[in-house]
PDB file of N, CA and C in Angstrom:
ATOM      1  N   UNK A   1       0.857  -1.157   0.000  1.00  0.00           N
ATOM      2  CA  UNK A   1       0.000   0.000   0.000  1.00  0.00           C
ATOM      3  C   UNK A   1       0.909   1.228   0.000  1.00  0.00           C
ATOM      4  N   UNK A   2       0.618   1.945  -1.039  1.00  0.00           N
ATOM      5  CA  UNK A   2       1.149   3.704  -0.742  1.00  0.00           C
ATOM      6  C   UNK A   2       0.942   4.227   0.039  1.00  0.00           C
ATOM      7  N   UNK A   3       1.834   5.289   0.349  1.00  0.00           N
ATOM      8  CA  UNK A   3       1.509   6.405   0.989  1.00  0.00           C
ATOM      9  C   UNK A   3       0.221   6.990   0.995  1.00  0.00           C
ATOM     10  N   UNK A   4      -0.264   7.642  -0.413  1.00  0.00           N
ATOM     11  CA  UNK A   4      -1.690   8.162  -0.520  1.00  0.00           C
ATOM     12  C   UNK A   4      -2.563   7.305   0.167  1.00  0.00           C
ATOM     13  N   UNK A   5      -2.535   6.086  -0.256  1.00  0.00           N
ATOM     14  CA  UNK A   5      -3.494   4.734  -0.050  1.00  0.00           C
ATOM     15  C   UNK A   5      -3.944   5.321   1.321  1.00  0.00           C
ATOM     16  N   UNK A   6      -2.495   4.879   1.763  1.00  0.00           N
ATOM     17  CA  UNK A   6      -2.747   4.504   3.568  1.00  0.00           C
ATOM     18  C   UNK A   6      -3.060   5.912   4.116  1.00  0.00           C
ATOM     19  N   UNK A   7      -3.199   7.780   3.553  1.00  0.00           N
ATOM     20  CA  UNK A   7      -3.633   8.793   3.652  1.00  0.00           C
ATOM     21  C   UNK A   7      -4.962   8.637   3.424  1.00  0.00           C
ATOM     22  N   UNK A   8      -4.986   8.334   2.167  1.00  0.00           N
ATOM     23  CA  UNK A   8      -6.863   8.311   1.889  1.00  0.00           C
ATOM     24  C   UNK A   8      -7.628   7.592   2.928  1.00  0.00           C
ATOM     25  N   UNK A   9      -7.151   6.289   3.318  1.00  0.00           N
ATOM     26  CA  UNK A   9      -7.838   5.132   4.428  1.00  0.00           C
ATOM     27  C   UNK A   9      -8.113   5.818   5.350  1.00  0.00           C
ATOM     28  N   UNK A  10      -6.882   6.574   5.681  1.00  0.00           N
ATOM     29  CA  UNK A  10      -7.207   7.416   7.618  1.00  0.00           C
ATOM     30  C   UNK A  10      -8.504   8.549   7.354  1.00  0.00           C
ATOM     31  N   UNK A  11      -8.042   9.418   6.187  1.00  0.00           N
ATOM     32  CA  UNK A  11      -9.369  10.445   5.639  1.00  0.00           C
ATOM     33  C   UNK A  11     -10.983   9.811   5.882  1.00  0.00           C
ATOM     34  N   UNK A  12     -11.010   8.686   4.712  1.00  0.00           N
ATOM     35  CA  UNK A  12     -12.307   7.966   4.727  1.00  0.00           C
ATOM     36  C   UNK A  12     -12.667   7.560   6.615  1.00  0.00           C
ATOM     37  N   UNK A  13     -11.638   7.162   6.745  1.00  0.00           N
ATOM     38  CA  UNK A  13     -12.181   6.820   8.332  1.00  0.00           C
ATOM     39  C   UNK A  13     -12.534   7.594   9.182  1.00  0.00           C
ATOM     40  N   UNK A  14     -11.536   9.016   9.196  1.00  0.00           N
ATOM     41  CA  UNK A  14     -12.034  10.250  10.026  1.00  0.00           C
ATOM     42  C   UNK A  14     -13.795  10.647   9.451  1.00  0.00           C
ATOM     43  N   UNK A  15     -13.950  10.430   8.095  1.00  0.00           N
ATOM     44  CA  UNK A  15     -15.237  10.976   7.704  1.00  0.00           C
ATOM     45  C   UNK A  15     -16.379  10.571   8.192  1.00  0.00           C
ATOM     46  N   UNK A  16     -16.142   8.633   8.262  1.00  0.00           N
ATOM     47  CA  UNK A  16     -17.153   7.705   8.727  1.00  0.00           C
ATOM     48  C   UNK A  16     -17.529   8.067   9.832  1.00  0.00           C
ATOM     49  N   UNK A  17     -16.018   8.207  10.812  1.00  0.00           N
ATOM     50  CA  UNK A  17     -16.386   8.567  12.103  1.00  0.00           C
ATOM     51  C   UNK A  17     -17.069   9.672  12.487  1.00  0.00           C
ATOM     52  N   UNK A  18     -17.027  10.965  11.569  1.00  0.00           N
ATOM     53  CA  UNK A  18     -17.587  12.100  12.123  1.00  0.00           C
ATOM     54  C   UNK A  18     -19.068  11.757  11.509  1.00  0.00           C
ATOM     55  N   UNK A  19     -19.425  11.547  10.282  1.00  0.00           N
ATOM     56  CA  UNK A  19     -20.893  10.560  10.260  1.00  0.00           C
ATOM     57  C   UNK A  19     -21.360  10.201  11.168  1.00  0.00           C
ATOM     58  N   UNK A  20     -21.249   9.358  11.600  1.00  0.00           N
ATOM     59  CA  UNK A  20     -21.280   8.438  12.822  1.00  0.00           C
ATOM     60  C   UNK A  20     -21.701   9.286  13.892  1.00  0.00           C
ATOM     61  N   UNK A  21     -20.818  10.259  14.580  1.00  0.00           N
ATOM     62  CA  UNK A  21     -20.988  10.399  15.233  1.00  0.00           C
ATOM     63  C   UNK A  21     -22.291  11.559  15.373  1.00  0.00           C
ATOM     64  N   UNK A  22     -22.478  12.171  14.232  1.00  0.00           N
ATOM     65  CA  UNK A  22     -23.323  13.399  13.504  1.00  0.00           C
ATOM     66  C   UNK A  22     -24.789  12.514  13.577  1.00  0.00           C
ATOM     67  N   UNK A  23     -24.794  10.996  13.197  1.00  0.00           N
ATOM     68  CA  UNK A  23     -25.815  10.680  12.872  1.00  0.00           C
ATOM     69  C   UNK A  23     -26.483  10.138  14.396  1.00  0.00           C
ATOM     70  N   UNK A  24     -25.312   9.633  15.491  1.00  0.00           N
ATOM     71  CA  UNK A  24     -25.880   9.245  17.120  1.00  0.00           C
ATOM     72  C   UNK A  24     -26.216  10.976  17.100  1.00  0.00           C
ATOM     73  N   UNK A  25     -25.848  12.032  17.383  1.00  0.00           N
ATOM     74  CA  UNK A  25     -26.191  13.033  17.974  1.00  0.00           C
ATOM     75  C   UNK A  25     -27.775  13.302  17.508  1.00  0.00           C
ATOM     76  N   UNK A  26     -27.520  12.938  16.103  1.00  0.00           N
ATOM     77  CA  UNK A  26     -28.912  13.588  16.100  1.00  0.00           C
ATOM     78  C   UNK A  26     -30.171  12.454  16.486  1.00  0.00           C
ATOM     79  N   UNK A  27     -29.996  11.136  16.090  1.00  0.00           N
ATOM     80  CA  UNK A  27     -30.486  10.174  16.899  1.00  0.00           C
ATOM     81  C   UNK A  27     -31.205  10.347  18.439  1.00  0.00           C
ATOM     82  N   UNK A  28     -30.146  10.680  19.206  1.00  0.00           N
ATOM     83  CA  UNK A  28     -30.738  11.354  20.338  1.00  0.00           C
ATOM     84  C   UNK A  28     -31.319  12.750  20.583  1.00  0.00           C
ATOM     85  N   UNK A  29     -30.959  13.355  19.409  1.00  0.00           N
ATOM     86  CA  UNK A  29     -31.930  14.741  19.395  1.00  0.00           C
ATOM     87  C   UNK A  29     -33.132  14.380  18.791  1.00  0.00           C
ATOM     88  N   UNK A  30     -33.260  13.349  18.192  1.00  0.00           N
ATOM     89  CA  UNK A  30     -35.094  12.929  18.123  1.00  0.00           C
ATOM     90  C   UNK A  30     -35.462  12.430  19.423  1.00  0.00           C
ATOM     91  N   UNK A  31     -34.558  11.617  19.793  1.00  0.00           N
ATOM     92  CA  UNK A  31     -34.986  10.643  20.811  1.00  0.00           C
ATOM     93  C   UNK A  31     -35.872  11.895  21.902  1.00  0.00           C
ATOM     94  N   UNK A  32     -34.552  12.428  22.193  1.00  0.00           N
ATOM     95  CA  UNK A  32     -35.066  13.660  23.768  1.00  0.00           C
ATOM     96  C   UNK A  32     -36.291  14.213  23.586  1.00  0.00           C
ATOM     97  N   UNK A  33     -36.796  14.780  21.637  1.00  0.00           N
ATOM     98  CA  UNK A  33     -37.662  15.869  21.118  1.00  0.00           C
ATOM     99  C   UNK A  33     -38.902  14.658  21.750  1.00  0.00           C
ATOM    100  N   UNK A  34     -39.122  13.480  21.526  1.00  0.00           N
ATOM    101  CA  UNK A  34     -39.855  12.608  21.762  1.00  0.00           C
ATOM    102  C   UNK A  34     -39.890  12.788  22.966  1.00  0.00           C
ATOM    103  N   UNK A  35     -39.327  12.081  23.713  1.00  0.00           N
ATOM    104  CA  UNK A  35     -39.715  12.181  25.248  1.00  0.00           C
ATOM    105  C   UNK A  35     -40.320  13.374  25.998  1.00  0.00           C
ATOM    106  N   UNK A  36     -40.296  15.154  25.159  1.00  0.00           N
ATOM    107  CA  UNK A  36     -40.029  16.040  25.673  1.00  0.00           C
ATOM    108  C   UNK A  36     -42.047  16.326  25.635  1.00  0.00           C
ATOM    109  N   UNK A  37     -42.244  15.719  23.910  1.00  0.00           N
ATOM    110  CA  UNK A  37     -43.613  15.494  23.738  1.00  0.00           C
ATOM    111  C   UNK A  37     -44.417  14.949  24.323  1.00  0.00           C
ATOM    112  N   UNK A  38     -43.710  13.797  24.892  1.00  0.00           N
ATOM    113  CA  UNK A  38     -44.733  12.590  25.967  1.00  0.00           C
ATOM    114  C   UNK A  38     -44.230  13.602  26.983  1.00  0.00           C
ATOM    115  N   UNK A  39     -43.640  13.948  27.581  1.00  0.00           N
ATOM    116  CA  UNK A  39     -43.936  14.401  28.850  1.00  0.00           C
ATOM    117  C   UNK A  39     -44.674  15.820  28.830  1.00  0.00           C
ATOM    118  N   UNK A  40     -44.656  16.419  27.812  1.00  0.00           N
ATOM    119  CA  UNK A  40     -46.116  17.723  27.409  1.00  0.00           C
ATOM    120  C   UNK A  40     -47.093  17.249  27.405  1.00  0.00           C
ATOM    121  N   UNK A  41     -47.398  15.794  27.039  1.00  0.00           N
ATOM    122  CA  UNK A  41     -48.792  15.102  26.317  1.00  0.00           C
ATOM    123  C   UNK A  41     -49.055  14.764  27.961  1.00  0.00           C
ATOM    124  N   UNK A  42     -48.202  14.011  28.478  1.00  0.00           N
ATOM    125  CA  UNK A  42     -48.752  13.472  30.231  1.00  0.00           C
ATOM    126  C   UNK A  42     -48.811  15.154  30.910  1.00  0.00           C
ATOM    127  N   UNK A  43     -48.257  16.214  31.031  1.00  0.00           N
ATOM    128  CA  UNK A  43     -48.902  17.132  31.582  1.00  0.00           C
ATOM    129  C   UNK A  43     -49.803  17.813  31.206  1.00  0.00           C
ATOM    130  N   UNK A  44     -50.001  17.872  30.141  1.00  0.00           N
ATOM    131  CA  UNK A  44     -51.522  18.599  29.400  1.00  0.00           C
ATOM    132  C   UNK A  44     -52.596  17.649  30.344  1.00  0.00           C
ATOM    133  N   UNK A  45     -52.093  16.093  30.537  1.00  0.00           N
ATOM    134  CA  UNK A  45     -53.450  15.468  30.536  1.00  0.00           C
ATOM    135  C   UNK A  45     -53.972  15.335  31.833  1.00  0.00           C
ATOM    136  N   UNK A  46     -52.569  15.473  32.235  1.00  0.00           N
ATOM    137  CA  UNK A  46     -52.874  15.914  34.370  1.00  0.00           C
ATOM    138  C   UNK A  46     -53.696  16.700  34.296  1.00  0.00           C
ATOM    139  N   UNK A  47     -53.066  17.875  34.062  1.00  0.00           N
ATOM    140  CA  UNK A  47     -53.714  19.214  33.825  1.00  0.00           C
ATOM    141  C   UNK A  47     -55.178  19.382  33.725  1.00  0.00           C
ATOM    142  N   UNK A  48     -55.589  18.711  32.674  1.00  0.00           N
ATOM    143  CA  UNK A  48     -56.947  18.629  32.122  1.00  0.00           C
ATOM    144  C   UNK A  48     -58.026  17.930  33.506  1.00  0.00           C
ATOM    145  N   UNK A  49     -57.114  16.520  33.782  1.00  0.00           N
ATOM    146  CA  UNK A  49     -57.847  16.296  34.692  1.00  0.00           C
ATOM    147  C   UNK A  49     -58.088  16.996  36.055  1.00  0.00           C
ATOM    148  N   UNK A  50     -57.159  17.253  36.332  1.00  0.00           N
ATOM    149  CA  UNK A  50     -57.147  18.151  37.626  1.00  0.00           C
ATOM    150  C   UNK A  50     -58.196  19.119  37.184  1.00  0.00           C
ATOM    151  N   UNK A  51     -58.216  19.798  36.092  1.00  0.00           N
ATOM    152  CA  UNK A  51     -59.165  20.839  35.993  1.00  0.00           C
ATOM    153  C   UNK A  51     -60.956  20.445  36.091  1.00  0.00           C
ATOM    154  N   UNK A  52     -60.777  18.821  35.459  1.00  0.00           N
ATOM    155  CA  UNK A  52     -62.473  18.339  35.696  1.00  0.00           C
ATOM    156  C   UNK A  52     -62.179  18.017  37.007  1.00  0.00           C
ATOM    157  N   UNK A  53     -61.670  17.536  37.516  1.00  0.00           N
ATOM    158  CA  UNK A  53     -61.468  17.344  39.234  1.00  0.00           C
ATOM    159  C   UNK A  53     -62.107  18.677  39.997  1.00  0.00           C
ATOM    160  N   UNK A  54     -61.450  19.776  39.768  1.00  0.00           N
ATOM    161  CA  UNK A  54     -61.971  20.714  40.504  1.00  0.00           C
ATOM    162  C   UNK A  54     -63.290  21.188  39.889  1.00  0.00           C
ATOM    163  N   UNK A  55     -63.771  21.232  38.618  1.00  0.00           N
ATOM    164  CA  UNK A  55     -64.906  21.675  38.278  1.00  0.00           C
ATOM    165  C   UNK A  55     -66.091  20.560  38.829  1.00  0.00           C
ATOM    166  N   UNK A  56     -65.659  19.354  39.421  1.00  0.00           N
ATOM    167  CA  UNK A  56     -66.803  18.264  39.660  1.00  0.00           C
ATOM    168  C   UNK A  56     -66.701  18.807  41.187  1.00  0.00           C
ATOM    169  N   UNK A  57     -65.484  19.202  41.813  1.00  0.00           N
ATOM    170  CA  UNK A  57     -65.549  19.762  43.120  1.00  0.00           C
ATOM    171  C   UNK A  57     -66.507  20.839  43.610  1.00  0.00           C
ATOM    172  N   UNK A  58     -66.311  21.487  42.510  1.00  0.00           N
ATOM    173  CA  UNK A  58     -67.352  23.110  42.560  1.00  0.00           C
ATOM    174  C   UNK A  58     -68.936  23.017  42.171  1.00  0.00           C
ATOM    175  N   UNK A  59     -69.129  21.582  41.048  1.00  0.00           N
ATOM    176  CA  UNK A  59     -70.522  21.701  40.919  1.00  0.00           C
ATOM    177  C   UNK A  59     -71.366  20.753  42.214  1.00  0.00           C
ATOM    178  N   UNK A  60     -70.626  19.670  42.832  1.00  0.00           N
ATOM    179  CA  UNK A  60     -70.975  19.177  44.141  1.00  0.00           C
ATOM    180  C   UNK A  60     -71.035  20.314  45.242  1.00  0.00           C
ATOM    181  N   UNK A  61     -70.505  21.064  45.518  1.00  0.00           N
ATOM    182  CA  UNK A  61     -70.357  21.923  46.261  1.00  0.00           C
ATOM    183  C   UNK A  61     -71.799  23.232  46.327  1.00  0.00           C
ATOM    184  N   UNK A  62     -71.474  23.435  45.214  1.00  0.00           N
ATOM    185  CA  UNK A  62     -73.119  23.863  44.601  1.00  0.00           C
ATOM    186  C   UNK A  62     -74.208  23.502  44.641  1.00  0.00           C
ATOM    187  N   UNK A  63     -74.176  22.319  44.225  1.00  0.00           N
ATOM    188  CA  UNK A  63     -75.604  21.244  44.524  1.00  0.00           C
ATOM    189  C   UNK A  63     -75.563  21.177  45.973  1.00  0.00           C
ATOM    190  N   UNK A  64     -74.817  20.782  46.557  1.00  0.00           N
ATOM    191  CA  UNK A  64     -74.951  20.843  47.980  1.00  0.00           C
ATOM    192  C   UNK A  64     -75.785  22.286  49.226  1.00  0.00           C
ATOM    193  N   UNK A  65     -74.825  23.474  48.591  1.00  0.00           N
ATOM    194  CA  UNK A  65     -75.355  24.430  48.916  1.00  0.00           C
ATOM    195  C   UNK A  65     -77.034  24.523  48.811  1.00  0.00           C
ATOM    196  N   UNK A  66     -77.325  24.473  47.466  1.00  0.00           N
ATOM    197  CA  UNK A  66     -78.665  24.637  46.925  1.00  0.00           C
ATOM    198  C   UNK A  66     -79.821  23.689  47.534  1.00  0.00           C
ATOM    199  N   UNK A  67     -79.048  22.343  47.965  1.00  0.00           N
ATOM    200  CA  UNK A  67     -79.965  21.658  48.536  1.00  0.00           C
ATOM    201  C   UNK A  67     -80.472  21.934  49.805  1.00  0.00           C
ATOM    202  N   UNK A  68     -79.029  22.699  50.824  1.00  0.00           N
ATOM    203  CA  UNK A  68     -78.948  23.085  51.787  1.00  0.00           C
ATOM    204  C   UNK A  68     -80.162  24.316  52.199  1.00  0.00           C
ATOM    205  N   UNK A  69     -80.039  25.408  51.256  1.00  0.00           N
ATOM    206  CA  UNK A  69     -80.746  26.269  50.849  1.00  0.00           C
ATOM    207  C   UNK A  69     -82.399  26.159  51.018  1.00  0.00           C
ATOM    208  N   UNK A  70     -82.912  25.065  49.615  1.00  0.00           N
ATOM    209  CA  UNK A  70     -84.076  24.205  49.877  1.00  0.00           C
ATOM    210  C   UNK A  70     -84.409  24.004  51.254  1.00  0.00           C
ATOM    211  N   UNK A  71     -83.480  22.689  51.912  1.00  0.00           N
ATOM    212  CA  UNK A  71     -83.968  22.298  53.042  1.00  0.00           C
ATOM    213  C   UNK A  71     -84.269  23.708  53.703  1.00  0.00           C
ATOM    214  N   UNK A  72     -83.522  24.167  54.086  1.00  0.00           N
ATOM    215  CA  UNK A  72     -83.970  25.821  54.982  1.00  0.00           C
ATOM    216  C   UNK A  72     -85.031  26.104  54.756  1.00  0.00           C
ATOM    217  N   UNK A  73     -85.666  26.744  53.577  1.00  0.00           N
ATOM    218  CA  UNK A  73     -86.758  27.065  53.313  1.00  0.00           C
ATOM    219  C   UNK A  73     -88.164  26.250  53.488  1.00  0.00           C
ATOM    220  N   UNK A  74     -87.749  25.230  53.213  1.00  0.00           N
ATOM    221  CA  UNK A  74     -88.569  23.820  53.398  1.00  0.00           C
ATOM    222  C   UNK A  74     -89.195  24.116  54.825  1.00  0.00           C
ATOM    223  N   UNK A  75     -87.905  23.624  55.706  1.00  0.00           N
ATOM    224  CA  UNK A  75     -87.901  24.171  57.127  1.00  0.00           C
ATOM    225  C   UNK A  75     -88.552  25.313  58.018  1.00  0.00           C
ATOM    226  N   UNK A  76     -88.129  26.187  57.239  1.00  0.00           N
ATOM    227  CA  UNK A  76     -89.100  27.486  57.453  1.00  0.00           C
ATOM    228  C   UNK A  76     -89.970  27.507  57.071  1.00  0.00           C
ATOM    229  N   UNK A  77     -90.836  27.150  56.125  1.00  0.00           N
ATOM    230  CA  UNK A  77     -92.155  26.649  55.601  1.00  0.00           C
ATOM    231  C   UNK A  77     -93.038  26.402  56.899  1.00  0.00           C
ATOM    232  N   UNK A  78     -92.491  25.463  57.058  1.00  0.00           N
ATOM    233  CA  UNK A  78     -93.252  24.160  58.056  1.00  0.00           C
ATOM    234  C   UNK A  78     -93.462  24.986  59.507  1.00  0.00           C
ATOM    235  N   UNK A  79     -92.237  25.315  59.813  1.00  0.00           N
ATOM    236  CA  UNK A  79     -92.303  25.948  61.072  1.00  0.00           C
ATOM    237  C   UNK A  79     -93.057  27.614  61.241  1.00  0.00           C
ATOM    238  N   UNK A  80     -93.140  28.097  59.820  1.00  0.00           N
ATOM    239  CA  UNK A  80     -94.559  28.878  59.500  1.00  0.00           C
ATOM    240  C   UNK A  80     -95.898  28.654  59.784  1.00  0.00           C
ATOM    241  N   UNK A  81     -95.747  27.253  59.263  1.00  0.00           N
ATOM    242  CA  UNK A  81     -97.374  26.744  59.415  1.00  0.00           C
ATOM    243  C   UNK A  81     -97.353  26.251  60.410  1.00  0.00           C
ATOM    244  N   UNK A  82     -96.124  25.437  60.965  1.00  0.00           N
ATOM    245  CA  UNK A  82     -97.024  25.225  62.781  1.00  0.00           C
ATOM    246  C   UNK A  82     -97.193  26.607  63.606  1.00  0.00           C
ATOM    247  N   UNK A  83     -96.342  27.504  63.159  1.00  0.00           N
ATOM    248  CA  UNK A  83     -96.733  28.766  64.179  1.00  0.00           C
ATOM    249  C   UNK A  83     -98.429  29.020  64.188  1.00  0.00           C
ATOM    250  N   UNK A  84     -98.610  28.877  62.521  1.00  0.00           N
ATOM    251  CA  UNK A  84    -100.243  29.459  62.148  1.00  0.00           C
ATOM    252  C   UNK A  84    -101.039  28.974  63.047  1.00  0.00           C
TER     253      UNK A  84
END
């Protein structure tokens, strides 16, 4: 083998290698962009729920009141008419 030969061999190899290594980097720059999505997609969906969580909190809470409300009046009703 020549000189050039055995020049060109080391060239081609430095190239492969920087390939190589160009093509893992970006490999894991999909990889991370992925994971970065699932973990937006799992907090959007917390999120969401937590938000029907508290809106089922607030309309129980409501109904409750209102029933509360009712009964009172109910109550006072009655104790109207036994006064009568």
């Amino acid at each position: 083998m020549s000189m050039n030969e055995g020049l060109l061999l080391i060239a081609v190899g430095v190239v492969v290698a920087v390939l190589l290594r160009f093509l893992a980097a970006r490999r894991s720059a999909v990889k991370q962009e992925g994971r970065e999505a699932l973990d937006q997609r799992v907090a959007d969906e917390a999120e969401r729920q937590a938000a029907e969580a508290a809106a089922r909190r607030e309309a129980e809470r409501q109904a409750a009141e209102a029933a509360a409300r009712r009964e009172a009046e109910r109550q006072a009703a009655e104790d109207r008419k036994s006064v009568v």
